[in-house]
N, C-alpha and C. Protein backbone atom coordinates (compact mmCIF):
# COMPACT_ATOMS: atom_id res chain seq x y z
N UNK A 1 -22.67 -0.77 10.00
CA UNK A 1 -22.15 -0.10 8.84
C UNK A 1 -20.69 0.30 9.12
N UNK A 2 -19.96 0.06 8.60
CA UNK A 2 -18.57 0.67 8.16
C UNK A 2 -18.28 1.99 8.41
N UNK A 3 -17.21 2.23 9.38
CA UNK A 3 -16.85 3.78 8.91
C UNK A 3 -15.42 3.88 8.38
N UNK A 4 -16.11 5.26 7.24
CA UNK A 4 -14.62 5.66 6.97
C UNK A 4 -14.24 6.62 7.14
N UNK A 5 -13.26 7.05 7.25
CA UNK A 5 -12.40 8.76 7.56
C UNK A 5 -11.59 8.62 6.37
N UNK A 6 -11.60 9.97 5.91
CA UNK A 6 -10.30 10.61 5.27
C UNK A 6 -9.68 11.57 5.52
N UNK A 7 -8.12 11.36 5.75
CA UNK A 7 -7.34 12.28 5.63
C UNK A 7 -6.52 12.77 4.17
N UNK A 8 -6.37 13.97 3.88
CA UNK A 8 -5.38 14.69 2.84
C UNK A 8 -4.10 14.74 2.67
N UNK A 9 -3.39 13.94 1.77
CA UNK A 9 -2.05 14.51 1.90
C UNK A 9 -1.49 14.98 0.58
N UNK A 10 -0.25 16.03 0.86
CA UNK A 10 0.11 16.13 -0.54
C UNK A 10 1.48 15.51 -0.50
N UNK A 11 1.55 15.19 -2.09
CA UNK A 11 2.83 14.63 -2.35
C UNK A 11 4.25 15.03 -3.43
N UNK A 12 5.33 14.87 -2.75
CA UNK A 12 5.82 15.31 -3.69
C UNK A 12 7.11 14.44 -4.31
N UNK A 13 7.48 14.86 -5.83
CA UNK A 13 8.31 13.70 -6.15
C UNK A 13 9.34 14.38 -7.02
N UNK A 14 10.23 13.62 -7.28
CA UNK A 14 11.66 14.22 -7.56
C UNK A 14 11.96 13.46 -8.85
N UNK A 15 12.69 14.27 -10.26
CA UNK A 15 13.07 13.22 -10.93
C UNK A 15 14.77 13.53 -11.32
N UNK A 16 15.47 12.58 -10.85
CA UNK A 16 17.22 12.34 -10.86
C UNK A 16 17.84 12.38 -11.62
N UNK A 17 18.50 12.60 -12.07
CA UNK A 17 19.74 12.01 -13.23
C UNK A 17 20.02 10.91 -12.54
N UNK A 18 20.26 9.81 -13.52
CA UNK A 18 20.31 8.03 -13.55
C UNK A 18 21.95 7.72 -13.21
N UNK A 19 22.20 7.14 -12.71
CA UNK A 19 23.42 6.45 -12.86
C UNK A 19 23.71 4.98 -13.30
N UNK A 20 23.45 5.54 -14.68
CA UNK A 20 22.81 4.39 -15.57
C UNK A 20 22.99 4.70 -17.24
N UNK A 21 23.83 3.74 -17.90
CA UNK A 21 23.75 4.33 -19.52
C UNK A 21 22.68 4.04 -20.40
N UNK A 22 21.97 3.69 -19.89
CA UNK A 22 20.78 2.83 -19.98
C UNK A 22 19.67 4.17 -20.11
N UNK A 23 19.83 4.97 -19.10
CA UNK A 23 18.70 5.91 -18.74
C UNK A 23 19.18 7.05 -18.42
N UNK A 24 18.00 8.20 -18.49
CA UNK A 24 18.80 9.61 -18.66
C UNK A 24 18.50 9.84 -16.89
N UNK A 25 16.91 9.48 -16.55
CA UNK A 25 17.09 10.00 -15.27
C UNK A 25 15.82 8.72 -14.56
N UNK A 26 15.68 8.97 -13.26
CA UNK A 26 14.73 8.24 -12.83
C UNK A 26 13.92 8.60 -11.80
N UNK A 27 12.72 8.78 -11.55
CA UNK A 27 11.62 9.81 -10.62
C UNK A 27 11.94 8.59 -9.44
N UNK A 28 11.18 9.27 -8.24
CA UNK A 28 11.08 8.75 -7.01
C UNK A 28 10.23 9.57 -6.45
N UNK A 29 9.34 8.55 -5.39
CA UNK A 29 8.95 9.69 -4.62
C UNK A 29 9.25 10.61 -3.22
N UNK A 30 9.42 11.66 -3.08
CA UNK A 30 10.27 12.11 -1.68
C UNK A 30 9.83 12.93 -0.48
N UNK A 31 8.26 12.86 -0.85
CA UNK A 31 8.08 13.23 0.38
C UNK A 31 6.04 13.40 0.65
N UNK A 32 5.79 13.13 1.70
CA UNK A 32 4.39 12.76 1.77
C UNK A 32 3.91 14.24 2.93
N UNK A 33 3.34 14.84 2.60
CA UNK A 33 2.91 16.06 3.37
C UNK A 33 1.73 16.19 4.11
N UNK A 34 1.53 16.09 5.57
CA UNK A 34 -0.33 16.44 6.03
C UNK A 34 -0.91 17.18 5.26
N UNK A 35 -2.20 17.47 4.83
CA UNK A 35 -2.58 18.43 4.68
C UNK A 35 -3.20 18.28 3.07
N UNK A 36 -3.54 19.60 2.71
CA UNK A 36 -3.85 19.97 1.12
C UNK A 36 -3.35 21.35 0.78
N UNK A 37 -2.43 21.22 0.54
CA UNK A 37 -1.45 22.38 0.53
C UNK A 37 -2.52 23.04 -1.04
N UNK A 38 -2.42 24.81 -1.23
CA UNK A 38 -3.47 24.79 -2.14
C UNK A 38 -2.35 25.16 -2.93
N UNK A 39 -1.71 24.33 -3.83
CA UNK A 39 -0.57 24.21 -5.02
C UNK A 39 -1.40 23.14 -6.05
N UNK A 40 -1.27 24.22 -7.45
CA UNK A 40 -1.80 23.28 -8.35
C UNK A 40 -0.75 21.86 -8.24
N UNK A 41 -1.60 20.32 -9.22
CA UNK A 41 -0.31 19.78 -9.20
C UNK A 41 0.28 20.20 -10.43
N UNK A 42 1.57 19.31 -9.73
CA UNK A 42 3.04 19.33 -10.84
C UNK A 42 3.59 21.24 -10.97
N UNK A 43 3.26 21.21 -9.74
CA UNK A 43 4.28 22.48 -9.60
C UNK A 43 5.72 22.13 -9.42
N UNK A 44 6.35 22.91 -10.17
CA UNK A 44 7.71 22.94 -10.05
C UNK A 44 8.06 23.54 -8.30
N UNK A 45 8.58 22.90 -7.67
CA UNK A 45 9.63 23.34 -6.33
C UNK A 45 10.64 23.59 -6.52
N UNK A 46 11.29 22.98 -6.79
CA UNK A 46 13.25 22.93 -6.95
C UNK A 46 13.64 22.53 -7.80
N UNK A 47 14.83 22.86 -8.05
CA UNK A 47 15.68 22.99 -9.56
C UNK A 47 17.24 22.61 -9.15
N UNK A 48 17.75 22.04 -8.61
CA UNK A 48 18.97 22.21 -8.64
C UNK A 48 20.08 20.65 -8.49
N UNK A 49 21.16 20.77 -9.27
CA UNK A 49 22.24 19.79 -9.82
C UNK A 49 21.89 18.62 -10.60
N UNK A 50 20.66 19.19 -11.52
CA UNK A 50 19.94 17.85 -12.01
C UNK A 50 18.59 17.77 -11.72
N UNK A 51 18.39 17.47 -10.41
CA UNK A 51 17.73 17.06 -9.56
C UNK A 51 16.09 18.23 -9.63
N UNK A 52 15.16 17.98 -10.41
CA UNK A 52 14.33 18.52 -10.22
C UNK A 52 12.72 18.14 -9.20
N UNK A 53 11.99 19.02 -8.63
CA UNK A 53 11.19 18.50 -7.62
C UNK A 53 10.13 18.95 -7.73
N UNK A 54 9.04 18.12 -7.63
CA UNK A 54 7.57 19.06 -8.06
C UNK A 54 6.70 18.58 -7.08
N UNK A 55 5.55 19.53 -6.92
CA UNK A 55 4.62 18.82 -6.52
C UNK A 55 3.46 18.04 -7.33
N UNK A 56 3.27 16.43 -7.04
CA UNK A 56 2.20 16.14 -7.60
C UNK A 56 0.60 16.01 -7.26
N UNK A 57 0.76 16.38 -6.41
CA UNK A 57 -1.01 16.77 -6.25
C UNK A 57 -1.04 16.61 -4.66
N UNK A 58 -2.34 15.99 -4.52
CA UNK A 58 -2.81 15.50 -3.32
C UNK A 58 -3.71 14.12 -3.62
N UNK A 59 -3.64 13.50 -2.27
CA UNK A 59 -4.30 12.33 -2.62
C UNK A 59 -4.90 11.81 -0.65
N UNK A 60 -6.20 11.54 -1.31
CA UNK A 60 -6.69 11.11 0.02
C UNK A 60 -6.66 10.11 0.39
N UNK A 61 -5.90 9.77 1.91
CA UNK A 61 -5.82 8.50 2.74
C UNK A 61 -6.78 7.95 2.98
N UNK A 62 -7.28 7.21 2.89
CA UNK A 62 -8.75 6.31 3.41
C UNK A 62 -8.67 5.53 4.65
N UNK A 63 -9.73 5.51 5.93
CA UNK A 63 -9.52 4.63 6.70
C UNK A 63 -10.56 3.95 6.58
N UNK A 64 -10.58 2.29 6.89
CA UNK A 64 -12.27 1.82 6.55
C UNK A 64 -11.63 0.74 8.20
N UNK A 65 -13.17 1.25 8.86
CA UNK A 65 -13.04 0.29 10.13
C UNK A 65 -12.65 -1.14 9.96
N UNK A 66 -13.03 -2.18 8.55
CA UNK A 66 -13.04 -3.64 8.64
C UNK A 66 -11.75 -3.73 8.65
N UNK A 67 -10.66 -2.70 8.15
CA UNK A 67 -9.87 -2.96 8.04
C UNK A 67 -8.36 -2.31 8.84
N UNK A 68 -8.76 -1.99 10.21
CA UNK A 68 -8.03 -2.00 11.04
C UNK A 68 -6.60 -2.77 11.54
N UNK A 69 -7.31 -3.77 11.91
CA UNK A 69 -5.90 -4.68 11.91
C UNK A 69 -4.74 -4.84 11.10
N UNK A 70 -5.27 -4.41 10.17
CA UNK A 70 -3.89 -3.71 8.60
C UNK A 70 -3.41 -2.87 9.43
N UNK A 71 -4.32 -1.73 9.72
CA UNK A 71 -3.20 -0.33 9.92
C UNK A 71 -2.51 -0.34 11.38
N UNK A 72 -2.88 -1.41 12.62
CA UNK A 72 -2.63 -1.33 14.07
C UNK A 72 -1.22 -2.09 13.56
N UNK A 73 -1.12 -2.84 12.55
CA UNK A 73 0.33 -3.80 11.94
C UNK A 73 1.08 -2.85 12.01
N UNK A 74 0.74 -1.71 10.61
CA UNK A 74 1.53 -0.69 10.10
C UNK A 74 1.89 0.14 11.43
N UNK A 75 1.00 0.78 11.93
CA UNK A 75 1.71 1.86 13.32
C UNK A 75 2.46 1.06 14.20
N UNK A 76 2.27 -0.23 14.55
CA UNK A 76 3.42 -0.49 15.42
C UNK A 76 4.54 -1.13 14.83
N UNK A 77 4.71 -1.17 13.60
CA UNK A 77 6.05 -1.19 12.58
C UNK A 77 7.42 -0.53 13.15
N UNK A 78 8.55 -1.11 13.05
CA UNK A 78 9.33 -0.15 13.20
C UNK A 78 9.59 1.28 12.65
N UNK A 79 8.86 1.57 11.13
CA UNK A 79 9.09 2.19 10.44
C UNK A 79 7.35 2.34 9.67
N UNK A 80 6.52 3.15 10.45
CA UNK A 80 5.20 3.40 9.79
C UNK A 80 5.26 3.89 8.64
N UNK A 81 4.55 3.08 7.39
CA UNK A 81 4.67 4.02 6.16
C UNK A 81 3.43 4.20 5.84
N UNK A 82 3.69 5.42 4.89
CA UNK A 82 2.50 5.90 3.57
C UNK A 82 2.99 5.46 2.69
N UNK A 83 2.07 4.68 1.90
CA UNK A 83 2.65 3.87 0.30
C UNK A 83 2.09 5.12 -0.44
N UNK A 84 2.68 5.23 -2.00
CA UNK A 84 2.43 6.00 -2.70
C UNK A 84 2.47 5.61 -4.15
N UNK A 85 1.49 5.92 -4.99
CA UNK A 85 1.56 4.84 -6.13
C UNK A 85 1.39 5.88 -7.21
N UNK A 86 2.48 5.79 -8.24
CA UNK A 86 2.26 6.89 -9.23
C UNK A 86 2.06 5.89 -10.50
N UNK A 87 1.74 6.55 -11.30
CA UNK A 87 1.24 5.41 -13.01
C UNK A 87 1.44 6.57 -14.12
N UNK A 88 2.22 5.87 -15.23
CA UNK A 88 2.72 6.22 -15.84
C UNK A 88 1.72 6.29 -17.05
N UNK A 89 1.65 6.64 -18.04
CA UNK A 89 0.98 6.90 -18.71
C UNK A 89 -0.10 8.17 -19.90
N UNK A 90 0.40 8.96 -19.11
CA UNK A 90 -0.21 10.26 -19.45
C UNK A 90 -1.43 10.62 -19.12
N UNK A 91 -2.49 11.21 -19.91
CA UNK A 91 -3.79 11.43 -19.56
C UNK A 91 -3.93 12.63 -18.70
N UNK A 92 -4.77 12.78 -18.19
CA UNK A 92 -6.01 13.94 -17.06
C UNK A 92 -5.06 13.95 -16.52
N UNK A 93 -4.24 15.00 -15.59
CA UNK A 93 -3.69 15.18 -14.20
C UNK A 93 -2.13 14.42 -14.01
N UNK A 94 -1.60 14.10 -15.36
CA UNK A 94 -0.44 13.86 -15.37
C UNK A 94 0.46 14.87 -15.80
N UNK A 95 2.00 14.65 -15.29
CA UNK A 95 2.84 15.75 -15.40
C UNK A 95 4.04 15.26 -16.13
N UNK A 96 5.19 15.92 -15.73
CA UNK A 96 6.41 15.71 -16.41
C UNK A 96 6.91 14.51 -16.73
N UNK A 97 7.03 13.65 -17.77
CA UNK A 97 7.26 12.34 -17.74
C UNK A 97 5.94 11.30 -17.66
N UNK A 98 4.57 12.18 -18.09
CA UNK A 98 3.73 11.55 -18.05
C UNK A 98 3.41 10.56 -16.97
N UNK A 99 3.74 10.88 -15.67
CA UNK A 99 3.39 10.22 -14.74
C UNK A 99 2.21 11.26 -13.70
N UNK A 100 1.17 9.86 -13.03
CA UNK A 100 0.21 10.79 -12.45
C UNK A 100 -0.51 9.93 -11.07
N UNK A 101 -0.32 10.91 -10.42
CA UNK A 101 -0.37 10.27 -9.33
C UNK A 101 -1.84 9.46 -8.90
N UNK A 102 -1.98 8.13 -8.29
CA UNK A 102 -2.73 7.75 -8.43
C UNK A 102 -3.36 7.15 -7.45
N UNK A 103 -2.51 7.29 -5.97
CA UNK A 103 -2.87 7.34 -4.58
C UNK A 103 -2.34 6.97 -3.73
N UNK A 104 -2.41 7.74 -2.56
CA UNK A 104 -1.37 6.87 -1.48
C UNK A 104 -2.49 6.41 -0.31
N UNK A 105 -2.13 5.59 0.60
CA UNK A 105 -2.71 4.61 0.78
C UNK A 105 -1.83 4.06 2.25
N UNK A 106 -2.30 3.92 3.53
CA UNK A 106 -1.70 3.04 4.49
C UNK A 106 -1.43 1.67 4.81
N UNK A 107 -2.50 1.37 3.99
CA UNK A 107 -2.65 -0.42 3.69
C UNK A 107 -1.75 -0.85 2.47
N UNK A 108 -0.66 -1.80 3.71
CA UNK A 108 0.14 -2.72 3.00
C UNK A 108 -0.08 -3.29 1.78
N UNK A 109 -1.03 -3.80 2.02
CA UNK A 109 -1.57 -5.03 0.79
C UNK A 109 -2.18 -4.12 0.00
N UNK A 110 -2.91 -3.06 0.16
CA UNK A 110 -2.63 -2.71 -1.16
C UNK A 110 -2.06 -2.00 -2.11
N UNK A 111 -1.27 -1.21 -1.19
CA UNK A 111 0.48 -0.82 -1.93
C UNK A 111 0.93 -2.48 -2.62
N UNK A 112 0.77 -3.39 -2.11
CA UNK A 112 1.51 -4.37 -2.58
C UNK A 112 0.36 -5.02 -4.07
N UNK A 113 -0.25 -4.58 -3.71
CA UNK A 113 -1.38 -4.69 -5.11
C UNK A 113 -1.05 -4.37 -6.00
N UNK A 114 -0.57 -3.36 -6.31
CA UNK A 114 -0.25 -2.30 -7.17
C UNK A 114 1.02 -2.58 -7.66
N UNK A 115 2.30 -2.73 -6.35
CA UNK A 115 3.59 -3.14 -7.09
C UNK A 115 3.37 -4.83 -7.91
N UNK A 116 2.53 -5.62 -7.97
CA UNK A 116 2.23 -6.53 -8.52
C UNK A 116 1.91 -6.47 -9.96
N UNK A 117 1.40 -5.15 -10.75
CA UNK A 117 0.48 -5.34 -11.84
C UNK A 117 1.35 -3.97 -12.94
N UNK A 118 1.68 -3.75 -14.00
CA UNK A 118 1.98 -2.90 -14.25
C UNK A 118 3.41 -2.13 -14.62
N UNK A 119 3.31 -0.80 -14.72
CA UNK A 119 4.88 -0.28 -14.05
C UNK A 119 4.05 0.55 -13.30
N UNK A 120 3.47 0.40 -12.43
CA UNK A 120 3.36 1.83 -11.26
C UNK A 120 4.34 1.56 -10.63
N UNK A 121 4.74 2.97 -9.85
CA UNK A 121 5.72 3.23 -8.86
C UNK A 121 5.38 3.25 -8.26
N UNK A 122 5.33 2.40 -7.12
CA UNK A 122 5.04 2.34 -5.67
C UNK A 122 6.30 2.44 -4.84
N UNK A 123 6.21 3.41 -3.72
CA UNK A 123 7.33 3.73 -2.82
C UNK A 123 6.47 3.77 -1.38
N UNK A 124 7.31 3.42 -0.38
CA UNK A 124 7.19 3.53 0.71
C UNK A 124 7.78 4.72 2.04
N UNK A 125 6.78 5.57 2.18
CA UNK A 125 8.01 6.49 2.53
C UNK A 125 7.73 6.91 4.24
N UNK A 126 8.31 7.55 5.22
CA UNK A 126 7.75 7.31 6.60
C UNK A 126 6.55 7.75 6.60
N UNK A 127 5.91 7.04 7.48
CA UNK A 127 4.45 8.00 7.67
C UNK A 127 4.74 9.67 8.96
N UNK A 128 4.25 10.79 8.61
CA UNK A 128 4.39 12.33 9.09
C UNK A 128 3.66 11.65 10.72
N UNK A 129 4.05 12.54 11.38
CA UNK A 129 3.25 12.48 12.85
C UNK A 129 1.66 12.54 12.61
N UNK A 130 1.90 13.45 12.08
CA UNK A 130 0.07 14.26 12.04
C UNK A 130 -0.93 12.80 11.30
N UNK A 131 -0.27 12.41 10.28
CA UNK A 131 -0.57 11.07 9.71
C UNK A 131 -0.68 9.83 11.08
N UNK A 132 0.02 9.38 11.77
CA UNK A 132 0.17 8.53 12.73
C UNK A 132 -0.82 8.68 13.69
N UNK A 133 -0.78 9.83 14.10
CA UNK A 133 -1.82 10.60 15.16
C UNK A 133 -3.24 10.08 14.82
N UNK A 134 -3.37 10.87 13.64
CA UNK A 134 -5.09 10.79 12.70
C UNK A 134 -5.48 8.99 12.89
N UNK A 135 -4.94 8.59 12.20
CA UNK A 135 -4.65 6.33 12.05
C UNK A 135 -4.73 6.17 13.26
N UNK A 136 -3.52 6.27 14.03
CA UNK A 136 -3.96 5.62 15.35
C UNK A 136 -5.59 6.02 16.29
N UNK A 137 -6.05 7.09 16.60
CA UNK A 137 -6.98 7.53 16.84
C UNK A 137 -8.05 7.00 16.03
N UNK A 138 -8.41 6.58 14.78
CA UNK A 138 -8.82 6.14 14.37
C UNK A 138 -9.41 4.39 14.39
N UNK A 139 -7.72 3.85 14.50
CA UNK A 139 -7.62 2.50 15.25
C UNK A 139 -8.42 2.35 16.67
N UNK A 140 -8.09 3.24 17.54
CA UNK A 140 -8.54 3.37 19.17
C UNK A 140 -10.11 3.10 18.91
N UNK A 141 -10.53 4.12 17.99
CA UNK A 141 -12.13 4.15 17.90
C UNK A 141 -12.93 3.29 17.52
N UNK A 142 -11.96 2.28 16.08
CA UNK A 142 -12.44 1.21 15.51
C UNK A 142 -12.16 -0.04 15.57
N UNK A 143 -11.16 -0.25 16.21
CA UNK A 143 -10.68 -2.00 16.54
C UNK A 143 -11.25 -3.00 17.20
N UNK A 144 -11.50 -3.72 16.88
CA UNK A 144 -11.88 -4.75 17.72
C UNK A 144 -10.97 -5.94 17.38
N UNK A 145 -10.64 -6.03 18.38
CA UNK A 145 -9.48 -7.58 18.50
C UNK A 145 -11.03 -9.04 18.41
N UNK A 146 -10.34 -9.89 17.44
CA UNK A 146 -10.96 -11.16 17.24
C UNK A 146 -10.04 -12.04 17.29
N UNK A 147 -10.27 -12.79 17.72
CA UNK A 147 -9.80 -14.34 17.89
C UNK A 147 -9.86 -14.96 16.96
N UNK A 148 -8.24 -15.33 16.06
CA UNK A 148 -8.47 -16.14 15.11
C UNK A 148 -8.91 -17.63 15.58
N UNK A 149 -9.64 -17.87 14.58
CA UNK A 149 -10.07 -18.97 15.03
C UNK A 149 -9.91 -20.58 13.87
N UNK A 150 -9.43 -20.97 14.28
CA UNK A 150 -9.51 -22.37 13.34
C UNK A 150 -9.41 -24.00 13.39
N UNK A 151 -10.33 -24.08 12.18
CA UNK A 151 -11.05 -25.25 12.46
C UNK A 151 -9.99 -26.75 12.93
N UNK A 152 -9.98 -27.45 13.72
CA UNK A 152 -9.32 -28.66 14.08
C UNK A 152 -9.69 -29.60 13.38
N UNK A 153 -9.40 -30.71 13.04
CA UNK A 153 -9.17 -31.65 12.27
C UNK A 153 -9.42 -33.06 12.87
N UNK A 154 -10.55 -34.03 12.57
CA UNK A 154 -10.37 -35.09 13.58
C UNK A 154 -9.22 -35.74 13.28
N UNK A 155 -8.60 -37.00 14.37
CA UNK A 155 -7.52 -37.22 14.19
C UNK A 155 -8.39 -38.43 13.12
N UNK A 156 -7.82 -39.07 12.17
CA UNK A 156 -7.63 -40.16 11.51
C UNK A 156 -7.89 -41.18 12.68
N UNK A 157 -8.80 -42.23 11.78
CA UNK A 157 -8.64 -43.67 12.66
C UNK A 157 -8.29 -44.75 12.00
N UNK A 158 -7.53 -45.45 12.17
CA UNK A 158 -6.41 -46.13 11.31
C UNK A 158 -7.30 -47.62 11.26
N UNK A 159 -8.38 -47.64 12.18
CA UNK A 159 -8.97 -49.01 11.48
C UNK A 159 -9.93 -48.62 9.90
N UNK A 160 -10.51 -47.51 10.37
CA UNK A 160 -11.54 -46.99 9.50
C UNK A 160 -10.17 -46.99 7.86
N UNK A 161 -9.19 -46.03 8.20
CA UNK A 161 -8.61 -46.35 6.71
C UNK A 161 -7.99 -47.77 5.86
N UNK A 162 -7.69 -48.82 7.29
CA UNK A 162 -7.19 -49.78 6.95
C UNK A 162 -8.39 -50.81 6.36
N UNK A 163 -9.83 -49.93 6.31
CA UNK A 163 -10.81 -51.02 5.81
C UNK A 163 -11.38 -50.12 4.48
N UNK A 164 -10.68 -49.23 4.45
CA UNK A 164 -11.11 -48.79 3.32
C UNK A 164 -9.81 -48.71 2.30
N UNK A 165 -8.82 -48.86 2.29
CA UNK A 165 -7.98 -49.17 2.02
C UNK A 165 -7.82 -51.03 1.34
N UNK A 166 -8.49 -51.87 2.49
CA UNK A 166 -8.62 -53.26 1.95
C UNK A 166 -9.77 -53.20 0.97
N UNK A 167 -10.67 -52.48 0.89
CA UNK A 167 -11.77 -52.07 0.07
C UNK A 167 -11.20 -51.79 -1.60
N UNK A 168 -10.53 -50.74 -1.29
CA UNK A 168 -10.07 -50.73 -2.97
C UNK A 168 -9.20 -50.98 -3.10
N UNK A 169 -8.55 -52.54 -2.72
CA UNK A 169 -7.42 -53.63 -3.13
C UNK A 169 -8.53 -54.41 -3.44
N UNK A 170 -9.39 -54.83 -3.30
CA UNK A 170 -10.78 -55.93 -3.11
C UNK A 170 -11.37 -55.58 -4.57
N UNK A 171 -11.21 -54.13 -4.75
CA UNK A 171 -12.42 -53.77 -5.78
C UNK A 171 -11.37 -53.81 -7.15
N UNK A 172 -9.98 -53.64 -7.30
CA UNK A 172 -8.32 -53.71 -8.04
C UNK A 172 -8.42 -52.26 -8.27
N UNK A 173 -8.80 -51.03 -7.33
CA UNK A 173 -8.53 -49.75 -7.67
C UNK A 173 -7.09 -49.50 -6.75
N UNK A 174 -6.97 -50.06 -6.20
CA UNK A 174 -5.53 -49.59 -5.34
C UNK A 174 -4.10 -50.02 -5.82
């Protein structure tokens, strides 16, 4: 059976004034926190030159043993990230700009899932120590290195095609 762990993090995101005539401003996300900080979401943090900052919730990291070798990629990255995927839209648990957060996540592929389909915002941002710590330890407990393995190919035998080849010139399919 599979194991999984979860860790908590909270997140928080910022929305800019644009440098753009196009647009008034544009969110990002800026920062990924250990923990479950007990802040409703879409609390306001900061206020200043534009630049406003809230918190949007929390969202739980998932580890699933099959899928280790994803995250042993990610930690020895130059640059370990937490993906973070917000969706626009409104509804339950969305905030300013109708965006709501919708999970962050250590696995590449499926941050890259997500930037594939949609307008979610997916950002990549460093992964925290306490984050690295938890994953790797996790990795230690659950990895198992396998041997890719794949299948070889007989070589071709050039009489065998050269008679099947005279075969359908013989039959007028060639």
């Amino acid at each position: 059976m599979a194991a999984v762990e979860r860790m908590p993090v909270g997140v928080v995101v910022e929305r800019q004034p644009a440098r753009s005539r196009w647009l008034d401003h544009v969110w990002r996300v800026a920062a990924v926190l250990p923990g479950d900080p007990e802040t409703p979401p879409w609390t306001l943090l900061a206020e200043e030159d534009g630049t406003v900052r809230y918190y949007a919730g929390t969202a739980p990291l998932e580890a699933h043993s099959a899928d280790t070798k994803v995250y042993k990629h990610n930690l020895e990255a130059p640059e370990p990230a937490v993906y973070v995927v917000l969706r626009p839209g409104g509804g339950p648990g969305s905030g300013p700009g109708g965006w709501r957060l919708l999970l962050a996540t250590v696995d590449p592929a499926e941050a890259h899932a997500h930037s594939d389909c949609g307008d979610d915002l997916v950002e990549a941002l460093p992964m925290p120590q306490a984050v690295r710590d938890w994953l790797a330890a996790f990795v230690a407990r659950h990895h198992v290195e396998r041997q890719e393995w794949r299948r070889k190919r007989d070589r071709a035998d050039p009489e065998i095609l050269a008679a099947r080849r005279a075969r359908r010139l013989e039959d007028g399919d060639g």
